[in-house]
Protein backbone atom coordinates (compact mmCIF):
# COMPACT_ATOMS: atom_id res chain seq x y z
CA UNK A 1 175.58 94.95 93.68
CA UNK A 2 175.93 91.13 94.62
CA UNK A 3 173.20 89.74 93.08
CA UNK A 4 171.09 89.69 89.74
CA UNK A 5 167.78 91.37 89.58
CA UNK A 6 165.93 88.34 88.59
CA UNK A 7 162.64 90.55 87.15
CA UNK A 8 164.62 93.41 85.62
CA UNK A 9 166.23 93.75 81.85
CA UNK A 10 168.09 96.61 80.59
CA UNK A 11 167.48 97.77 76.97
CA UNK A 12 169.84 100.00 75.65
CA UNK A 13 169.09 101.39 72.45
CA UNK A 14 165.38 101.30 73.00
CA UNK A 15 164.66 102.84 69.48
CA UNK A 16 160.74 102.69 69.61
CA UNK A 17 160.52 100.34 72.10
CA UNK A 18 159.89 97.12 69.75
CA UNK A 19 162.23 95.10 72.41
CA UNK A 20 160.56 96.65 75.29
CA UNK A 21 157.11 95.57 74.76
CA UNK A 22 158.61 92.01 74.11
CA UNK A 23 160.28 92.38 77.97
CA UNK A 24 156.88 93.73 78.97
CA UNK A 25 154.88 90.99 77.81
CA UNK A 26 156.68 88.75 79.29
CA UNK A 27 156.53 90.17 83.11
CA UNK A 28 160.03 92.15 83.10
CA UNK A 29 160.35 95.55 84.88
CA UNK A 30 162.53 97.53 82.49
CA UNK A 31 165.17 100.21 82.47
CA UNK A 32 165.22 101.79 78.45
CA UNK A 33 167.93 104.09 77.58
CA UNK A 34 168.17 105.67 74.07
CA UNK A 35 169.59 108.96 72.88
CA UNK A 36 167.09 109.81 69.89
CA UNK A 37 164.97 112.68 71.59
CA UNK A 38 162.10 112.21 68.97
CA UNK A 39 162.28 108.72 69.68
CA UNK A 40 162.32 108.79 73.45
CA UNK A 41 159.52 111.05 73.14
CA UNK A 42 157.99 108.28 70.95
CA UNK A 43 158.73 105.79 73.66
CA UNK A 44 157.16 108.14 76.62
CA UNK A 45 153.49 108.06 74.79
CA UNK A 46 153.46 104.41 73.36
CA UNK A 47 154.25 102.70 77.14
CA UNK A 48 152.42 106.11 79.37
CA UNK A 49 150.70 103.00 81.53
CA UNK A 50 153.68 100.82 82.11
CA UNK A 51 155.90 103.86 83.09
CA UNK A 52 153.05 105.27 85.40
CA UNK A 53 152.72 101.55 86.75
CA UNK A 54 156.38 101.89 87.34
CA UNK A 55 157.16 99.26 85.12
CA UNK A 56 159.44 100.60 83.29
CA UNK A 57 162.53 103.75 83.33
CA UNK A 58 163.44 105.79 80.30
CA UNK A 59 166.28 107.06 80.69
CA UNK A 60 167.24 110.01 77.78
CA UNK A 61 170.75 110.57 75.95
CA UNK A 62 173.73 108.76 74.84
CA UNK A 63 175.86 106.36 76.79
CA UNK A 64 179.61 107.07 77.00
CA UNK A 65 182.45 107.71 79.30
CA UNK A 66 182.88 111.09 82.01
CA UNK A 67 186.07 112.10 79.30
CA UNK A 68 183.33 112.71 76.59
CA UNK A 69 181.76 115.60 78.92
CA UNK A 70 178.59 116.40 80.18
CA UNK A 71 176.80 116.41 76.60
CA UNK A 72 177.78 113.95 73.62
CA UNK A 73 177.23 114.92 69.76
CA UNK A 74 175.07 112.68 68.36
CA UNK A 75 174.02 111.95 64.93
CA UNK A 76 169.85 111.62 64.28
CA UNK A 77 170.25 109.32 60.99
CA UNK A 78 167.21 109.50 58.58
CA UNK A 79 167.02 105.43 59.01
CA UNK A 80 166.75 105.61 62.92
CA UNK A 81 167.99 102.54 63.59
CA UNK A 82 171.00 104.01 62.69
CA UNK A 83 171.47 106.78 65.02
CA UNK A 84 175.17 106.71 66.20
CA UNK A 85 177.22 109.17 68.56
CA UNK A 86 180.12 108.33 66.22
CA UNK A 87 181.12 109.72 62.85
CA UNK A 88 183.03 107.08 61.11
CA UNK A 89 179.70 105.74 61.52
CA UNK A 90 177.54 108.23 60.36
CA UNK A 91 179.38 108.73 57.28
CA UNK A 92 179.03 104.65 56.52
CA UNK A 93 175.19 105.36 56.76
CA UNK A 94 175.84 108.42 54.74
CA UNK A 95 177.84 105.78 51.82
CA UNK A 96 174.83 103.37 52.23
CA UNK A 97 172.72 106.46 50.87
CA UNK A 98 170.81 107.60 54.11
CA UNK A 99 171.32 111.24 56.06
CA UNK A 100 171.56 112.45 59.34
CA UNK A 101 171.81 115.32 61.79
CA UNK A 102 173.94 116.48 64.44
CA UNK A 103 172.71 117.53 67.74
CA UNK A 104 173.88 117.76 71.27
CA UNK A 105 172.57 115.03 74.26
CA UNK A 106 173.14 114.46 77.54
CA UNK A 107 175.90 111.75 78.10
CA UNK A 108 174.51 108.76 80.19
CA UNK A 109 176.70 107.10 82.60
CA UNK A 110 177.13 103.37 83.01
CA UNK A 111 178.22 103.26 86.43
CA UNK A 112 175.33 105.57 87.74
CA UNK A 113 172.91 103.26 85.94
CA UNK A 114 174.30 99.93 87.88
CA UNK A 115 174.26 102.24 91.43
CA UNK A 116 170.52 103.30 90.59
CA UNK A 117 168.88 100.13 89.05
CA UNK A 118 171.07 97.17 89.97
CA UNK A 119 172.60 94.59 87.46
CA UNK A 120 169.80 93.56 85.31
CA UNK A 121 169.12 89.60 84.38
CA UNK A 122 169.20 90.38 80.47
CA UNK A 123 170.78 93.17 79.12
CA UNK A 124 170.48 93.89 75.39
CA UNK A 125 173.29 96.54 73.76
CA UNK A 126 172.66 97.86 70.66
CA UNK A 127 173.61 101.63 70.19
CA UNK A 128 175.69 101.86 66.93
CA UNK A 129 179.51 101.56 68.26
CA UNK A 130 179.38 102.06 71.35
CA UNK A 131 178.65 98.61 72.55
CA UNK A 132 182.67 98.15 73.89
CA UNK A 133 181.84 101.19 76.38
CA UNK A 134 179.07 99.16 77.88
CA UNK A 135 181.53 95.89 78.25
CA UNK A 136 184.14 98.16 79.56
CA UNK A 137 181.74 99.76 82.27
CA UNK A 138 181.04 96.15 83.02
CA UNK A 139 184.40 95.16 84.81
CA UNK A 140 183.87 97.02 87.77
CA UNK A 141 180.63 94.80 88.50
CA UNK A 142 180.80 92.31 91.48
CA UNK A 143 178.55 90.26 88.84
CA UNK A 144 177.20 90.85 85.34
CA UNK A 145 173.82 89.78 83.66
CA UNK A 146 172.98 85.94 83.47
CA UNK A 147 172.25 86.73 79.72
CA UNK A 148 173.53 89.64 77.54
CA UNK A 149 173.73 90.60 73.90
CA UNK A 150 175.64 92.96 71.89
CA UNK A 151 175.15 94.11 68.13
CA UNK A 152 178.24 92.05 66.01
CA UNK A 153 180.87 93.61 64.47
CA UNK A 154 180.56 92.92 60.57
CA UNK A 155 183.58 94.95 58.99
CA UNK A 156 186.38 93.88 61.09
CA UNK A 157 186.92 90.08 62.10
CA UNK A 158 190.15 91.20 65.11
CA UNK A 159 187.35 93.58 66.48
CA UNK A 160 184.90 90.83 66.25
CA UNK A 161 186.64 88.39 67.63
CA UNK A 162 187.88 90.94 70.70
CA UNK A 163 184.63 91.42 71.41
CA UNK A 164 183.71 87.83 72.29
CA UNK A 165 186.95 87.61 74.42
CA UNK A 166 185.85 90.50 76.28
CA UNK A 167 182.33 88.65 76.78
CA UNK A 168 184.38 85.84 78.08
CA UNK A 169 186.85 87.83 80.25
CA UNK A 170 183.42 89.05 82.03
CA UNK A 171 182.85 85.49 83.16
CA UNK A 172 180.25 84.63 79.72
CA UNK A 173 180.77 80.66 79.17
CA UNK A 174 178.20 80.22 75.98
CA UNK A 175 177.48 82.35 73.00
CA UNK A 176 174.77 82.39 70.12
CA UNK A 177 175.15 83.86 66.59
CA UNK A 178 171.55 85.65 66.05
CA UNK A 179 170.47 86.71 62.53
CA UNK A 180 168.63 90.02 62.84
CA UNK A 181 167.01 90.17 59.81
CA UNK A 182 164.82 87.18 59.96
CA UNK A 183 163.20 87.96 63.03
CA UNK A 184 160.17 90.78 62.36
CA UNK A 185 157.09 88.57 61.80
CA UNK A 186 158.45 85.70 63.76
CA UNK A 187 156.76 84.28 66.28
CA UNK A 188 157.08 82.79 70.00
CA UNK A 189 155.02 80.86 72.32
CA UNK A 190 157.14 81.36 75.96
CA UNK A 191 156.25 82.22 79.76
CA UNK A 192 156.33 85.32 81.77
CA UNK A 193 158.49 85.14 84.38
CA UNK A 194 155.33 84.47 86.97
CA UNK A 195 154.70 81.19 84.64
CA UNK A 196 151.65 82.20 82.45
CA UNK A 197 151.58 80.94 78.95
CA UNK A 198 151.86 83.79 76.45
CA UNK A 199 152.54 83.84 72.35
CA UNK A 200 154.11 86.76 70.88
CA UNK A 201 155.01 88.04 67.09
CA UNK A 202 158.21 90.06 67.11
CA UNK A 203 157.54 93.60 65.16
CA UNK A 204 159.89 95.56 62.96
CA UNK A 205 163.56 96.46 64.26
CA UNK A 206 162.69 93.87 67.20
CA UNK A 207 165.75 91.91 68.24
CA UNK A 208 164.30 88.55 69.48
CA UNK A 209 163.64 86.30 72.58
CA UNK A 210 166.80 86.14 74.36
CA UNK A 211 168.15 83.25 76.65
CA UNK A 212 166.54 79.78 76.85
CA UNK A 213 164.19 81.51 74.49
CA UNK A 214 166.60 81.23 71.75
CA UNK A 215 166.08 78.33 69.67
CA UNK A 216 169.79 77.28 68.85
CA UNK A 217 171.98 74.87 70.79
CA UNK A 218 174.66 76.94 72.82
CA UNK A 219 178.22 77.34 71.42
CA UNK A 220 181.57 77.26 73.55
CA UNK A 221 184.28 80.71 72.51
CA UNK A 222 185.85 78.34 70.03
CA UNK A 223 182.80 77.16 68.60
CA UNK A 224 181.37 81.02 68.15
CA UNK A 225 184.34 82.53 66.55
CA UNK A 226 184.57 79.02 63.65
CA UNK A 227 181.16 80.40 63.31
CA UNK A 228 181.75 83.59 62.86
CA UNK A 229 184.89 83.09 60.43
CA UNK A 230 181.60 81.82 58.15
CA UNK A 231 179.84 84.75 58.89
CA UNK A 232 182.32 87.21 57.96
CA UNK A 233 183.63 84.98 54.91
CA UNK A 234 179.45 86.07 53.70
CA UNK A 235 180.28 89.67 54.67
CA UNK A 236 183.74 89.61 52.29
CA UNK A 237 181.15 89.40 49.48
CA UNK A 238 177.80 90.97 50.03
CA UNK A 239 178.40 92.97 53.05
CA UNK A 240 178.77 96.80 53.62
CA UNK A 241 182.42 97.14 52.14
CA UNK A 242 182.03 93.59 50.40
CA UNK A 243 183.13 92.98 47.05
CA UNK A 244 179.43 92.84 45.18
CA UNK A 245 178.93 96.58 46.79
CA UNK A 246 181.74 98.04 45.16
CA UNK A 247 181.20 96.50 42.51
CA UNK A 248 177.26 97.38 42.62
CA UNK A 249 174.38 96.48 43.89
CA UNK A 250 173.89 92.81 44.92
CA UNK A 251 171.25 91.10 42.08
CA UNK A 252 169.45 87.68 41.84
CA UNK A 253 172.53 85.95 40.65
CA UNK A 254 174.66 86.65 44.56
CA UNK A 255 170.88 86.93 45.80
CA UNK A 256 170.53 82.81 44.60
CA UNK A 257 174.43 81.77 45.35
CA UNK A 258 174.02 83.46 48.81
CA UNK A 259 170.62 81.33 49.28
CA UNK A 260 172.27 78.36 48.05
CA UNK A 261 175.36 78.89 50.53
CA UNK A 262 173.35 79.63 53.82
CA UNK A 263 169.19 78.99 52.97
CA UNK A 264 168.81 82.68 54.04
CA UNK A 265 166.18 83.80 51.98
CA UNK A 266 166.17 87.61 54.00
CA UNK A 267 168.31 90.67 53.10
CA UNK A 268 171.74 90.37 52.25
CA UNK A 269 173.32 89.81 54.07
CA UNK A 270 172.11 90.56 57.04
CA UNK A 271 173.60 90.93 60.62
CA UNK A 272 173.98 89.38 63.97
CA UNK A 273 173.51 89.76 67.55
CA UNK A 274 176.05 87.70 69.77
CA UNK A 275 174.21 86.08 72.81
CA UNK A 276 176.23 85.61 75.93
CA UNK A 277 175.11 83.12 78.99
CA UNK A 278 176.95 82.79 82.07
């Protein structure tokens, strides 16, 4: 594994597959991993062509390490974005006011995935907590993705902040600050990878272009964390275990001082994906 595979993009936490059509579109063979049996299911009927074109792998349970056994518990949340193989986790969803389920999966190994597929160009993590396995898995590569991007911690700034030095001890040089929420309806006018003009409008749950795609001016590690002090100085007040929620629910008075401090007019207040670049 000494090279990139220029065409191919990992997407791990495939959900329904509102990323992978965006890959598809835009020419990239792709290898989708997600736990959610109803959703994989989901997955297997809504792209039938491109996986008979062998265009793209699903590949069916949860990601963790060999310690964690052959099958991993994992929590089906009634929001399925949220479905998480960890219960701290499930019980924050459960405080927010959603549900879930515990079933069994098969665990999904890192290290077999790199061996089968190769190292991917993009690779986007987003699986509810378990987004330090994948870095960890990562340090046995010869070479990593040219672009990657992992879900932002948003409770704790040290674990935050760890994560971008792990990005960085992986050989990442650049980083982006991506807010999630405002990008369902968006759109984008980009190439496929062959060169062919194409415009797209990002759907529900989708995460975004990635790479050179991203509109925002790269940052350097000690640009992204100043950044992210901001961030999490938002989340002290109206995030999960901010002050306005245990207080109550966040009205127009933090809805307008939270406009006036950002000009976010989306949910409050929403979260981040941190974009790496070699």
């Amino acid at each position: 594994m000494n090279e990139i595979v220029r065409d191919l993009v990992f997407d791990i936490g495939m959900h329904k597959g509102e990323d992978t059509d965006f890959y598809l579109t835009k020419g990239y063979r792709v290898i989708g991993f997600e736990a959610n049996p109803r959703l994989a299911d989901e997955c297997r009927s809504r792209f039938r062509d491109a996986i008979d074109a062998g265009r793209l792998i699903l590949v069916e349970g949860a990601i963790g390490p060999a310690d964690r056994g052959e099958t991993i518990d994992f929590y089906i949340d009634e929001n399925s974005v949220w479905g998480t193989v960890h219960e701290a986790w499930a019980k924050r969803n459960e405080m927010l006011g959603s549900s879930n389920e515990l079933i069994k999966v098969n665990r999904v190994d890192m290290a077999d995935a790199y061996r089968r597929f190769g190292v991917p160009f993009y690779m986007k993590v987003d699986i509810e907590g378990q987004d330090k396995y994948i870095l960890d898995s990562m340090r046995k590569l010869d070479i990593v993705p040219q672009y990657m991007s992992v879900e932002s911690e948003k409770v704790v700034f040290s674990d935050l902040q760890e994560e971008i030095e792990n990005l960085r001890s992986l050989g990442y040089k650049k980083f982006k600050a991506v807010q999630q929420s405002t990008i369902p309806g968006t759109s984008i006018s980009t190439k496929t990878i062959d060169g062919r003009s194409v415009n797209y409008v990002f759907q529900d749950c989708a995460s975004g272009p990635f790479g050179d795609d991203l509109a925002m001016a790269w940052m350097s590690y000690d640009e992204i964390v100043e950044r992210y002090k901001f961030i999490f100085r938002l989340y002290q007040v109206f995030g999960d275990y901010g002050f306005l929620t245990k207080i109550g629910p966040a009205g127009k008075i933090p809805r307008i001082a939270y406009k006036v401090l950002t000009g976010y007019r989306g949910e409050l207040p929403g979260w981040y994906d941190t974009h790496a670049s070699l």
